[in-house]
Protein backbone atom coordinates (compact mmCIF):
# COMPACT_ATOMS: atom_id res chain seq x y z
CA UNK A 1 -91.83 67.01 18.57
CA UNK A 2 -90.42 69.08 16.20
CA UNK A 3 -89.56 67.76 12.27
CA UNK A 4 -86.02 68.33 13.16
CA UNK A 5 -86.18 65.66 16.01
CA UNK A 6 -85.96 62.04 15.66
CA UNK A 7 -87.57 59.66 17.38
CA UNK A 8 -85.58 56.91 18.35
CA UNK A 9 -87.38 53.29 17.28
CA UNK A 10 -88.10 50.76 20.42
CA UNK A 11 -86.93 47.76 18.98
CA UNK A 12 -87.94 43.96 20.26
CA UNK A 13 -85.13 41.47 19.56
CA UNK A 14 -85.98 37.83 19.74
CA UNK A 15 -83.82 35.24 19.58
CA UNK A 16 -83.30 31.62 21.42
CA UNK A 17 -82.39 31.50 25.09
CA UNK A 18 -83.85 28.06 26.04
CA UNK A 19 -84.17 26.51 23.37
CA UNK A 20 -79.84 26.81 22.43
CA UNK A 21 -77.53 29.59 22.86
CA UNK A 22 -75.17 28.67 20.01
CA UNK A 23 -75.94 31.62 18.23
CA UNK A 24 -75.97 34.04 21.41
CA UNK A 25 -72.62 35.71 19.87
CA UNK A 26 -74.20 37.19 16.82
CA UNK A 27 -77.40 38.05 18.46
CA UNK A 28 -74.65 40.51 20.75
CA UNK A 29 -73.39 41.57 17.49
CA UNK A 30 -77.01 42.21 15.95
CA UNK A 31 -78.26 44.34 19.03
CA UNK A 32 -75.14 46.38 19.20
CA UNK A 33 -75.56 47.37 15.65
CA UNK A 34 -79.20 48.03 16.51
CA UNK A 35 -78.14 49.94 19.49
CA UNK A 36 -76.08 52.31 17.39
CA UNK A 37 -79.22 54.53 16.82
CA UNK A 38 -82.46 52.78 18.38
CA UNK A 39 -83.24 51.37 21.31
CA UNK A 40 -83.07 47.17 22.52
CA UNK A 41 -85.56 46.94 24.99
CA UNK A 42 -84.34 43.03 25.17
CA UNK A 43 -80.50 43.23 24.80
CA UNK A 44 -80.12 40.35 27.78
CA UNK A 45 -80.90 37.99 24.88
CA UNK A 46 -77.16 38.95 23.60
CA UNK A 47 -75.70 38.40 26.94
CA UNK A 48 -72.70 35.53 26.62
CA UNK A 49 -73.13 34.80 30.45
CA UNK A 50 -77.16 33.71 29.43
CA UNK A 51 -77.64 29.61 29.95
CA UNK A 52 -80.71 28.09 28.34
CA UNK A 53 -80.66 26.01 31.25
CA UNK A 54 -81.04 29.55 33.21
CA UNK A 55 -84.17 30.51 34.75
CA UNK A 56 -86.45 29.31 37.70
CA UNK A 57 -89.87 28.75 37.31
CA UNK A 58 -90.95 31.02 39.83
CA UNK A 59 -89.98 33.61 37.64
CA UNK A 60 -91.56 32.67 34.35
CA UNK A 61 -94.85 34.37 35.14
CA UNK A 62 -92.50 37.91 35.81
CA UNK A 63 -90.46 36.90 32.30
CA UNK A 64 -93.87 36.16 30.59
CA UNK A 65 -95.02 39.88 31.72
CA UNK A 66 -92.16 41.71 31.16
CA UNK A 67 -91.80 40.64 27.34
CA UNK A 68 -95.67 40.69 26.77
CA UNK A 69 -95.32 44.59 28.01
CA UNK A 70 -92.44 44.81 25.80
CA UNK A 71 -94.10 43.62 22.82
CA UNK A 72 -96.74 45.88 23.04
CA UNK A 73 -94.34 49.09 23.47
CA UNK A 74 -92.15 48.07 20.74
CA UNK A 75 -92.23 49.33 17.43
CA UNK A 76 -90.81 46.79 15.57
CA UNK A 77 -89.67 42.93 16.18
CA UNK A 78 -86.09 41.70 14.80
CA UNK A 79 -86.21 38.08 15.07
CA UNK A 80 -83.08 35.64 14.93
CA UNK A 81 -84.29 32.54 14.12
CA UNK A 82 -81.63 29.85 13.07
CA UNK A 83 -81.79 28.18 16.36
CA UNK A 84 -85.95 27.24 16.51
CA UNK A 85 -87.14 28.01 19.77
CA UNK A 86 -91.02 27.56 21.13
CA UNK A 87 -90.55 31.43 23.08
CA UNK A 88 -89.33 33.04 19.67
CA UNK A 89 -92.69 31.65 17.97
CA UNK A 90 -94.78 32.35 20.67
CA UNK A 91 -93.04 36.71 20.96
CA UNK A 92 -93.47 36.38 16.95
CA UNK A 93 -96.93 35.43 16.88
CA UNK A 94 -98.08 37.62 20.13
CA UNK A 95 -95.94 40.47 18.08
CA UNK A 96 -98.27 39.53 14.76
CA UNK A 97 -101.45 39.57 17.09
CA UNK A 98 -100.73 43.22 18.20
CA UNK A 99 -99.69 44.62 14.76
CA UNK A 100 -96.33 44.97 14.93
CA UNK A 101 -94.02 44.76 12.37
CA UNK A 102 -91.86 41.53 12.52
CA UNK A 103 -88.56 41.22 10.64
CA UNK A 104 -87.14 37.64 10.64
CA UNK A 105 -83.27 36.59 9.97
CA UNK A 106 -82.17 33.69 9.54
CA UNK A 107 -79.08 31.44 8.52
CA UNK A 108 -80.50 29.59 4.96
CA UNK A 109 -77.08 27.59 5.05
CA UNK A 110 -78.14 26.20 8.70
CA UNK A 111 -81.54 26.51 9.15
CA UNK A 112 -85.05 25.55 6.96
CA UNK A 113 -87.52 28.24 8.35
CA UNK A 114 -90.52 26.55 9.93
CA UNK A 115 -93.72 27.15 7.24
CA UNK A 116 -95.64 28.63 9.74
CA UNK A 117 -93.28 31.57 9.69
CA UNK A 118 -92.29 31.68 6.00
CA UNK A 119 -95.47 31.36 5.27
CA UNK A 120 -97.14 33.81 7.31
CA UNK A 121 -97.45 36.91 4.91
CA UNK A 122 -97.23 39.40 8.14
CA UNK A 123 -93.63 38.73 8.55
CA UNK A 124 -90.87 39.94 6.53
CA UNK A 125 -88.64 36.85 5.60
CA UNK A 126 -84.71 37.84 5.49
CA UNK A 127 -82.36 34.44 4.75
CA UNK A 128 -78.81 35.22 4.80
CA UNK A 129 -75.93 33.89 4.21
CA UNK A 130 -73.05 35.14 6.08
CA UNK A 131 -73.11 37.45 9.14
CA UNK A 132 -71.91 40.39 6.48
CA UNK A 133 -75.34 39.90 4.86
CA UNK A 134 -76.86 41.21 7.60
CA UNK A 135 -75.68 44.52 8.32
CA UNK A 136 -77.48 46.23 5.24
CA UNK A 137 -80.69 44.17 5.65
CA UNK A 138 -80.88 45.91 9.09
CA UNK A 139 -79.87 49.19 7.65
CA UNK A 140 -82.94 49.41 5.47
CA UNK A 141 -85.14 48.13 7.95
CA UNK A 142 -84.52 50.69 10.69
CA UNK A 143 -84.69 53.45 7.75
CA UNK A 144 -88.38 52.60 7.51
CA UNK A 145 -90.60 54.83 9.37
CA UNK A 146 -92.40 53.79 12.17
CA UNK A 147 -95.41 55.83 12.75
CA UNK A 148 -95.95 57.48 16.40
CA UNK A 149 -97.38 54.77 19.23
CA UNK A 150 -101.07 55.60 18.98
C-alpha cells in the first residue's frame, strides 16, 4: 500500500436491538455519517424495519458468530448506549477483551452510564447532549489512526 492510499477503517457499531429500538433513528443517522468514508460492518443495527422483538432463537448461535467475527475484524467499536442493552455490554466487553478500541456515546440528558462502562478506563466515554454534538466527536475519532490488522 502505497503512502498515498488510504485505508478505509472497519468500523463495529453497537447499539440496542433487543433491548429497545427507540433510538434506532439516530443510530441510521450515526452509521451514515460513518459510512461517508469508512466502512459499517453492522449497519442492520440502523435499520427502521429492525423489531427488538425480531429474531428466532435458532438463529442466535449464527448472530452470536457473525458479530464475534466482526469484532475481531474491526478496527474500532462506536457504541450507542442511551438505551442499556445486555448485547451492547457483552460486544463492548468481548471488543475490550480483543484490544480494540471502543468509543462510547451516549445521551447525558437521558441516560446515567452504567459504572462498569464509565468506569472502565479502556473505553473512551463521549456524553452528549444533542444529536449536533455528535458529529465532531465522530470526526476526531475516525481521524485517529488505526494501525494495520496484524
Amino acid at each position: 500500500m502505497s503512502q498515498d492510499t488510504v485505508r478505509l477503517k472497519k468500523i463495529y457499531f453497537a447499539g440496542s436491538i433487543r433491548g429497545g429500538r427507540d433510538d434506532a433513528g439516530l443510530y441510521k443517522k450515526m452509521i451514515a455519517y460513518i459510512q461517508r468514508e469508512n466502512i459499517v460492518l453492522t449497519e442492520h443495527v440502523g435499520d427502521l424495519s429492525l423489531s427488538k422483538a425480531e429474531g428466532r432463537e435458532d438463529r442466535d448461535a449464527a448472530i452470536y458468530e457473525q458479530d464475534t467475527a466482526w469484532l475481531r475484524e474491526t478496527d474500532l467499536v462506536i457504541a450507542e448506549c442511551s438505551t442499556p442493552s445486555l448485547g451492547v455490554g457483552y460486544e463492548l466487553a468481548y471488543a475490550e477483551a480483543h484490544g480494540k478500541p471502543v468509543h462510547i456515546f451516549y445521551n447525558k440528558a437521558r441516560t446515567k452510564l452504567s459504572a462498569m462502562l464509565s468506569g472502565d478506563r479502556h473505553f473512551h466515554i463521549h456524553p452528549y447532549g444533542s444529536e449536533e454534538e455528535l458529529w465532531p466527536l465522530i470526526d476526531a475519532i475516525l481521524k485517529i489512526t488505526i494501525p494495520p490488522h496484524r
